[in-house]
C-alpha atoms as a PDB file:
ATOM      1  CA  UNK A   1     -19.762 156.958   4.551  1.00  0.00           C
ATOM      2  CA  UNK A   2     -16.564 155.784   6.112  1.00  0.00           C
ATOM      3  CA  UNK A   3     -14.351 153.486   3.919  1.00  0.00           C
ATOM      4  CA  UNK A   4     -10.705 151.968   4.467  1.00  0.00           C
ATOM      5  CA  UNK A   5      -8.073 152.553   1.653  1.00  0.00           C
ATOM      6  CA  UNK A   6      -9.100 149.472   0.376  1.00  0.00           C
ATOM      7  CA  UNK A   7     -12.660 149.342   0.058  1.00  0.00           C
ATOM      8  CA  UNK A   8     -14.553 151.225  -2.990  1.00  0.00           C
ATOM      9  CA  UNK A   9     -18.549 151.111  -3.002  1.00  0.00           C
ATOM     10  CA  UNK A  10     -19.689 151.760  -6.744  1.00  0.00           C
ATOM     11  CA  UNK A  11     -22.834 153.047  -6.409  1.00  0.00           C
ATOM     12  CA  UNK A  12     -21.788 156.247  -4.374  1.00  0.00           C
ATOM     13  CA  UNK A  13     -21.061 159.164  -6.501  1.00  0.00           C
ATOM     14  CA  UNK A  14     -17.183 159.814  -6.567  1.00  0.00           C
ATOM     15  CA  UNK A  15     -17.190 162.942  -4.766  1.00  0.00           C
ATOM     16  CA  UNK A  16     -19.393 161.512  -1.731  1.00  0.00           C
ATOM     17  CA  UNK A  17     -16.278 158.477  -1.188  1.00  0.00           C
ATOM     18  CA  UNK A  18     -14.360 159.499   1.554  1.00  0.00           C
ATOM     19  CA  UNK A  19     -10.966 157.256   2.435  1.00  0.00           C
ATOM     20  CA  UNK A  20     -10.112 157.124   6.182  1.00  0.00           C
ATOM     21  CA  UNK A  21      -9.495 154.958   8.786  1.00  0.00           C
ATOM     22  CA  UNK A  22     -12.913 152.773  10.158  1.00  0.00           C
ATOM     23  CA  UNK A  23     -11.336 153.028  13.609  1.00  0.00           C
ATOM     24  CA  UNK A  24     -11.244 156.937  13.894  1.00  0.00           C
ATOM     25  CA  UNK A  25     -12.582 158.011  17.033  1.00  0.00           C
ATOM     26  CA  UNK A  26     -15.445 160.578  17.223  1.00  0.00           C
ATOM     27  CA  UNK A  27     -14.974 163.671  18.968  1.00  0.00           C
ATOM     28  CA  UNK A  28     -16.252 163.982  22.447  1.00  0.00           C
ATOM     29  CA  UNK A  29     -19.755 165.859  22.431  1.00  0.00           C
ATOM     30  CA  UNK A  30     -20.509 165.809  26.124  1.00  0.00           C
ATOM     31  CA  UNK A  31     -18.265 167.499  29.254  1.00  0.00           C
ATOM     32  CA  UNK A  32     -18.539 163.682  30.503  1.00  0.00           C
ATOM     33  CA  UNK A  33     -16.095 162.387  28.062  1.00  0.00           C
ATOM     34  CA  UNK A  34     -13.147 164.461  29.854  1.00  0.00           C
ATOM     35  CA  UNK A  35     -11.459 165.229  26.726  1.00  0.00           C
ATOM     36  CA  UNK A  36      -8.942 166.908  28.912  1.00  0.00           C
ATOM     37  CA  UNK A  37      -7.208 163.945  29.175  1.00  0.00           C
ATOM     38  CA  UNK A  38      -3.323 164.885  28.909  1.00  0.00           C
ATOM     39  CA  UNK A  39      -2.211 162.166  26.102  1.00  0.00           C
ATOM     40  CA  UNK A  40      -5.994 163.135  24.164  1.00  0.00           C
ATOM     41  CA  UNK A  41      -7.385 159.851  25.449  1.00  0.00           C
ATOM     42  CA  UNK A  42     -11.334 159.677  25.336  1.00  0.00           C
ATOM     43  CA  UNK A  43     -13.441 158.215  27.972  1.00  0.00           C
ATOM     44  CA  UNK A  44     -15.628 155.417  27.371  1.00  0.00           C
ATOM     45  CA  UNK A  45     -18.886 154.781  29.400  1.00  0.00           C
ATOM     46  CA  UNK A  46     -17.288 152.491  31.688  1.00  0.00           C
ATOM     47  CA  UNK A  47     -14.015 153.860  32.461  1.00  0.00           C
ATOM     48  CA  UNK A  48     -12.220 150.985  31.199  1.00  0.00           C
ATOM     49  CA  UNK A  49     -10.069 152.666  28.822  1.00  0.00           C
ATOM     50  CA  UNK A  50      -8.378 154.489  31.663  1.00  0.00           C
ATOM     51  CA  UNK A  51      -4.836 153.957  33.392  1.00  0.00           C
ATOM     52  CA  UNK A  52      -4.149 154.077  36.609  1.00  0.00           C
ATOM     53  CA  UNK A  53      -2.394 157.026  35.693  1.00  0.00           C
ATOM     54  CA  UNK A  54      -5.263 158.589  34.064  1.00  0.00           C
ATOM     55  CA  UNK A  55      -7.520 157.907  36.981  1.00  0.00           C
ATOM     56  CA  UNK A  56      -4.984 159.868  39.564  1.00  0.00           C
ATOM     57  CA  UNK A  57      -4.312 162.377  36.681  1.00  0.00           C
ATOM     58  CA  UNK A  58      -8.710 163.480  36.714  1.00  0.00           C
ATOM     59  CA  UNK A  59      -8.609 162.933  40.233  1.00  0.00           C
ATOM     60  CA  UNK A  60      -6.272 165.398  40.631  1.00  0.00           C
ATOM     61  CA  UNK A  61      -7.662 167.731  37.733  1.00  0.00           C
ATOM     62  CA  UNK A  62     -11.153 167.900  40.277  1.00  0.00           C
ATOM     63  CA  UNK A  63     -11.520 171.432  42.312  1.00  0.00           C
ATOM     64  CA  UNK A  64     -12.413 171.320  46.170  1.00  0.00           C
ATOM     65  CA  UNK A  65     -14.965 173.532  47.659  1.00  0.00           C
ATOM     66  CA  UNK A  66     -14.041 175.565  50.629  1.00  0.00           C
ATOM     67  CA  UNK A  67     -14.776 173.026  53.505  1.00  0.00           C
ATOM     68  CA  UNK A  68     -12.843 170.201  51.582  1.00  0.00           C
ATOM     69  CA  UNK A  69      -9.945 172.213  51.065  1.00  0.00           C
ATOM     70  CA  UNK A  70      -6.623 172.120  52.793  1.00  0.00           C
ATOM     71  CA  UNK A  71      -7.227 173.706  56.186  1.00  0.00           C
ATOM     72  CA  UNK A  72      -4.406 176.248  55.471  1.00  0.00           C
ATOM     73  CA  UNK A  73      -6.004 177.312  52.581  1.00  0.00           C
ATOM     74  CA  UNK A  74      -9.132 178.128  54.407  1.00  0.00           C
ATOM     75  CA  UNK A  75      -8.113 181.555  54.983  1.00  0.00           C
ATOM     76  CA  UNK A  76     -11.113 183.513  53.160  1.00  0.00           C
ATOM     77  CA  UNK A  77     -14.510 181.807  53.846  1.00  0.00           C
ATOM     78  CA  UNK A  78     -16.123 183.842  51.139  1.00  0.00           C
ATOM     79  CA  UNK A  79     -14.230 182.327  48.120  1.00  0.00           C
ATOM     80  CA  UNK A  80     -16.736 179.081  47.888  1.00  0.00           C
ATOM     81  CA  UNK A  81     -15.472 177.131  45.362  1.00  0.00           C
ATOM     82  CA  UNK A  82     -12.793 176.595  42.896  1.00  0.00           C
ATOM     83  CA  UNK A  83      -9.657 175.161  45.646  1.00  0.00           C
ATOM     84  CA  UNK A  84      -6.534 172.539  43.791  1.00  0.00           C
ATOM     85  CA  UNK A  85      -5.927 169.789  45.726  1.00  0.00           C
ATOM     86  CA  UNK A  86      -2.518 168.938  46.999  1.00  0.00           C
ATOM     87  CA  UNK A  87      -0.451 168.677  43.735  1.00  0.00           C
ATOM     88  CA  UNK A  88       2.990 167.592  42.962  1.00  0.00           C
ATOM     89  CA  UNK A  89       5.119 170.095  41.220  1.00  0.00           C
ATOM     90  CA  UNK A  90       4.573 169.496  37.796  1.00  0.00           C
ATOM     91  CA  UNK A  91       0.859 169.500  37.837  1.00  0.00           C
ATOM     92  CA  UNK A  92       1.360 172.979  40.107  1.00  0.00           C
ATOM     93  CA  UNK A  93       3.211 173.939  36.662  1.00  0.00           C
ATOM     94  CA  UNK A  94       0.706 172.988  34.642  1.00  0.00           C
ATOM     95  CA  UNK A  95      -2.284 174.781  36.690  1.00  0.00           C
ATOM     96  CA  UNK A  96      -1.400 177.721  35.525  1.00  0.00           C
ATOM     97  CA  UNK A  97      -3.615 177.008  32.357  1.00  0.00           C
ATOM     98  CA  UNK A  98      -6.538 175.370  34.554  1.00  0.00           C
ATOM     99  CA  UNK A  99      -9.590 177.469  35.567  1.00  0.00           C
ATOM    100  CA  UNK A 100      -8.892 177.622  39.696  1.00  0.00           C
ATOM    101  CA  UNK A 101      -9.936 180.693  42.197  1.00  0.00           C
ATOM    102  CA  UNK A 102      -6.017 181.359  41.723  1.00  0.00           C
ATOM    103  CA  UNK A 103      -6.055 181.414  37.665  1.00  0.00           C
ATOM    104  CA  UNK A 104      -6.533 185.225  37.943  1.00  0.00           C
ATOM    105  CA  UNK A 105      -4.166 185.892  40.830  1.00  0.00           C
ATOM    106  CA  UNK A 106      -1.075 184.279  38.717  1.00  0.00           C
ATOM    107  CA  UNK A 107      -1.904 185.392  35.429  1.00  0.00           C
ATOM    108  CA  UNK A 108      -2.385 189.156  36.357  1.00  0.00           C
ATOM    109  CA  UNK A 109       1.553 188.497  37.615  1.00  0.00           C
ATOM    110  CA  UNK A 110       2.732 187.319  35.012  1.00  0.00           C
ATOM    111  CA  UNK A 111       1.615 189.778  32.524  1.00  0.00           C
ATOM    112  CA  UNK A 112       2.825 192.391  35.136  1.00  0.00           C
ATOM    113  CA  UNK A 113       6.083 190.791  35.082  1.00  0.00           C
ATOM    114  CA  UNK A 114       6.080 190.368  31.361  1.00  0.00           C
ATOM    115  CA  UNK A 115       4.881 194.788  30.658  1.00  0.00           C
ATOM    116  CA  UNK A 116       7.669 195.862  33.399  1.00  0.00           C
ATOM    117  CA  UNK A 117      11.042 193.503  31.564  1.00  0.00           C
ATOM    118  CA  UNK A 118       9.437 195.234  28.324  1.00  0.00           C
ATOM    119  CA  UNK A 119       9.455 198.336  29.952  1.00  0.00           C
ATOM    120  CA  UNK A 120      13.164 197.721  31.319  1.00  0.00           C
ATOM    121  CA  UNK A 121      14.448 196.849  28.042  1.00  0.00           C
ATOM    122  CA  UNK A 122      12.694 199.508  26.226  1.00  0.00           C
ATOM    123  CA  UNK A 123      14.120 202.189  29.052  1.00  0.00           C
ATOM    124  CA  UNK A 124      17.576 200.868  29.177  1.00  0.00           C
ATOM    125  CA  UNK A 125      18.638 199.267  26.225  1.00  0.00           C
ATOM    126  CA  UNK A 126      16.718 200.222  23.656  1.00  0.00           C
ATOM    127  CA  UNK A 127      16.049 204.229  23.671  1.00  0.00           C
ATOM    128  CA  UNK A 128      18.616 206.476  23.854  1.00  0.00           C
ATOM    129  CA  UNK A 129      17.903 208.263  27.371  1.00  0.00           C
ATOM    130  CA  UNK A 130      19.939 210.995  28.188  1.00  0.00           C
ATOM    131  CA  UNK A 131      20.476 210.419  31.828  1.00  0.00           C
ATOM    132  CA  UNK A 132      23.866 210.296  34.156  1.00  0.00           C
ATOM    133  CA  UNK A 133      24.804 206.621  34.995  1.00  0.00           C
ATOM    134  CA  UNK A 134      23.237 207.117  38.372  1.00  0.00           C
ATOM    135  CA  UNK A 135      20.129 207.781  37.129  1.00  0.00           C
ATOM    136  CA  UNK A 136      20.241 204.743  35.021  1.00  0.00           C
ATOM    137  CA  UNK A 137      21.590 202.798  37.892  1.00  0.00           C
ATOM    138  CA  UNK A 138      18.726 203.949  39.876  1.00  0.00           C
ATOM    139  CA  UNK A 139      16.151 203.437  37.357  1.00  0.00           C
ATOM    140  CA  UNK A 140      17.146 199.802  37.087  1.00  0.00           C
ATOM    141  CA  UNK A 141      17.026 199.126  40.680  1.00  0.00           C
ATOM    142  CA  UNK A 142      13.456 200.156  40.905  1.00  0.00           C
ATOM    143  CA  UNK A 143      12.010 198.161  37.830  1.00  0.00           C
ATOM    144  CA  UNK A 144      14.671 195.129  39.157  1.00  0.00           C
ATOM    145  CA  UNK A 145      12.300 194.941  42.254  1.00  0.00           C
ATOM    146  CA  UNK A 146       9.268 195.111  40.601  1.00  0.00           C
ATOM    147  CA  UNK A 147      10.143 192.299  38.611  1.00  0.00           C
ATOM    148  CA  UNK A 148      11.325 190.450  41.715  1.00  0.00           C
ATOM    149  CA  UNK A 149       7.303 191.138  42.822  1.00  0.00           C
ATOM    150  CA  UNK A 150       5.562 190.022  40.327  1.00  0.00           C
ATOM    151  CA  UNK A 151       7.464 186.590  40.092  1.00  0.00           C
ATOM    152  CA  UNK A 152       7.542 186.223  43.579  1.00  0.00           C
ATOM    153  CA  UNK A 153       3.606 186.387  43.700  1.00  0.00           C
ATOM    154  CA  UNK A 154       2.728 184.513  40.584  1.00  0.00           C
ATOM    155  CA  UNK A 155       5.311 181.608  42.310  1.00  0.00           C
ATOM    156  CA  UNK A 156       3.348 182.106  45.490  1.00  0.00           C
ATOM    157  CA  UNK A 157      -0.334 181.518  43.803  1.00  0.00           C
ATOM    158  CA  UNK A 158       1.184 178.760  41.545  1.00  0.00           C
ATOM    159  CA  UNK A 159       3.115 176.654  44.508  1.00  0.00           C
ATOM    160  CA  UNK A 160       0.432 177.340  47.301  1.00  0.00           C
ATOM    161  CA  UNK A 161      -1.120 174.227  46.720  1.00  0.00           C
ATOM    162  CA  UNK A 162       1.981 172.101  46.490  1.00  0.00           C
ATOM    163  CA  UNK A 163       2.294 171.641  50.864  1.00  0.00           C
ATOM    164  CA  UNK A 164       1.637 173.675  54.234  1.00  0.00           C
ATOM    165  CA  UNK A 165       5.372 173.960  54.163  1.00  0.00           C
ATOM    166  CA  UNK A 166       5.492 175.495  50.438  1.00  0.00           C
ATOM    167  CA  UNK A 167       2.650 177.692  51.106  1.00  0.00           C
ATOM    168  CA  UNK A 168       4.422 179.280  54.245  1.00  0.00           C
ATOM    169  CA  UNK A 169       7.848 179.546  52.395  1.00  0.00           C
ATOM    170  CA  UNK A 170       6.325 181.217  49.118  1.00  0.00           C
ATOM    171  CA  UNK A 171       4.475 183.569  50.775  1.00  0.00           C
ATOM    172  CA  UNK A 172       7.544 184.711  52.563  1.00  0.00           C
ATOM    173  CA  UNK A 173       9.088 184.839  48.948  1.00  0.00           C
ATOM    174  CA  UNK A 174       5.971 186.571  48.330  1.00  0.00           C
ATOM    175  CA  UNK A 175       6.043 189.501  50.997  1.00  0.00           C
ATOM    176  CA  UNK A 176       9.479 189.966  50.635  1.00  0.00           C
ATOM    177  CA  UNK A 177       9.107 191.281  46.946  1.00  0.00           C
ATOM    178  CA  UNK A 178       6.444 193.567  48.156  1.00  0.00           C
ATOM    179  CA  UNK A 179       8.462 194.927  50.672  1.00  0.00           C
ATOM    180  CA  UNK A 180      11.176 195.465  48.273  1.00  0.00           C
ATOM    181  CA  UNK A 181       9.154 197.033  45.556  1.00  0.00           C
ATOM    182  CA  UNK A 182       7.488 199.726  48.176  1.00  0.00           C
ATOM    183  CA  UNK A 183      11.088 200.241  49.766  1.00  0.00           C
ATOM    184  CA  UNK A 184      12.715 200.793  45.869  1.00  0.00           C
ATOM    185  CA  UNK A 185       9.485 203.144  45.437  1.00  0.00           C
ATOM    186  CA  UNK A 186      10.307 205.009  48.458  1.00  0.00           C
ATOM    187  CA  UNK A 187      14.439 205.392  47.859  1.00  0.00           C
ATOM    188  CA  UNK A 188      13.841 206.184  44.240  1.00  0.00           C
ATOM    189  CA  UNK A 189      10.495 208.822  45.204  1.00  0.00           C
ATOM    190  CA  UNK A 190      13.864 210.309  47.232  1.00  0.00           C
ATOM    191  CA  UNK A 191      16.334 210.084  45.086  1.00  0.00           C
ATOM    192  CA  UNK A 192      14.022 212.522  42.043  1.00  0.00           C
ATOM    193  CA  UNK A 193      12.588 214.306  44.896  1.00  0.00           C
ATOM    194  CA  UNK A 194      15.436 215.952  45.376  1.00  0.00           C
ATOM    195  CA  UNK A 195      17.560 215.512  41.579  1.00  0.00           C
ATOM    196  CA  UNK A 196      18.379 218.986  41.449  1.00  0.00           C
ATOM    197  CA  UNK A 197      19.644 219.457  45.329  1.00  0.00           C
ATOM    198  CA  UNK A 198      22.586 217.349  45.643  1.00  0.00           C
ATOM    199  CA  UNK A 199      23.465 218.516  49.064  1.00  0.00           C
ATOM    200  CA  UNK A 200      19.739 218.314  50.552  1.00  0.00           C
ATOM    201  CA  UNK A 201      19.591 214.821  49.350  1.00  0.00           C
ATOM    202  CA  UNK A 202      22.134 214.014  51.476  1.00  0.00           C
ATOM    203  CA  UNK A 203      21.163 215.917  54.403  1.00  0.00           C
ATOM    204  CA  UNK A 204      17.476 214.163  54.000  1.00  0.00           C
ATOM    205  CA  UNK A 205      19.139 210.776  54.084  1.00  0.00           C
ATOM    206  CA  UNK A 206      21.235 211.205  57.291  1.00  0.00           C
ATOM    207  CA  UNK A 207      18.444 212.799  59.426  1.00  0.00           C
END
């Protein structure tokens, strides 16, 4: 029984009155009510609860399939389903937390990004290695540009829905980090390679 602070029915038991407010919604039970809503607002039957703004907001929340897609998006005809529309930046921010075919491509980058600046710290600030400066220097170069990777591709799969023009750009962003993690991979596989033959090193570098 639902009572305002100022109503008392006698002939309930004490422990059975509850005090709280008559208007307190009831939570959503179906996927209809789009409890998604951004500000917690429920959806009534008829829609007429709903700004403008929450109208564009749902309309935006709403996942293409592949032929309604973007057409520069359409770059993998087996991945159905599950495409963001063209979205302004801050909703690009906040799709990181929405179930899209991209939710797993950004969140496996971050994490990535977030284990290898644990691993940086750990190496170089926090255990005592005992290594020449030059190894250190070295050492931070590589994990630097595996950092520079992952954030470059989690940007990429976060912003690709944001324009043609952002999608081009961040996947240059994107390649470029790769490149620079396989060449810091390569000049650092070099650089232990040879940690005991200072002269060779050299040598291998100028042929």
């Amino acid at each position: 029984m639902t009572l305002t602070m100022t109503e008392k029915v006698n002939e309930c038991p004490a422990e059975l009155v509850q005090f709280m407010s008559i208007e307190k919604e009831q939570e959503c039970e179906t996927e209809q009510d789009y409890c998604r809503l951004r500000n917690g607002k429920k959806l009534e039957e008829d829609n007429n609860n709903l700004t403008k703004q929450d109208l564009e907001y749902l309309s935006y929340r709403q996942l293409l399939k592949y032929e309604q897609a973007p057409e520069y998006l359409q770059h993998n005809p087996f991945i159905r389903d599950g495409y963001r529309k063209l979205l302004p930046t801050k909703l690009c921010w906040e799709s990181i937390f929405w179930w899209t075919n991209e939710t797993m491509n950004i969140w496996t980058h971050l994490f990535g990004f977030m284990l290898i600046l644990g691993l940086t710290i750990n190496d170089l600030l926090i255990i005592n290695i005992h290594a020449t400066s030059v190894d250190k220097f070295v050492a931070a170069i590589l994990l630097s540009c595996f950092l520079i990777c992952m954030a470059s591709s989690a940007m990429y799969h976060t912003f690709s829905c944001r324009s043609e023009t952002d999608y081009n750009a961040f996947l240059m962003y994107d390649l470029f980090g790769i490149a620079l993690s396989l060449l810091a991979i390569y000049t650092s596989g070099v650089y232990y390679a040879f940690w005991c033959h200072a002269v060779s090193i050299g040598l291998y570098v100028v042929q």
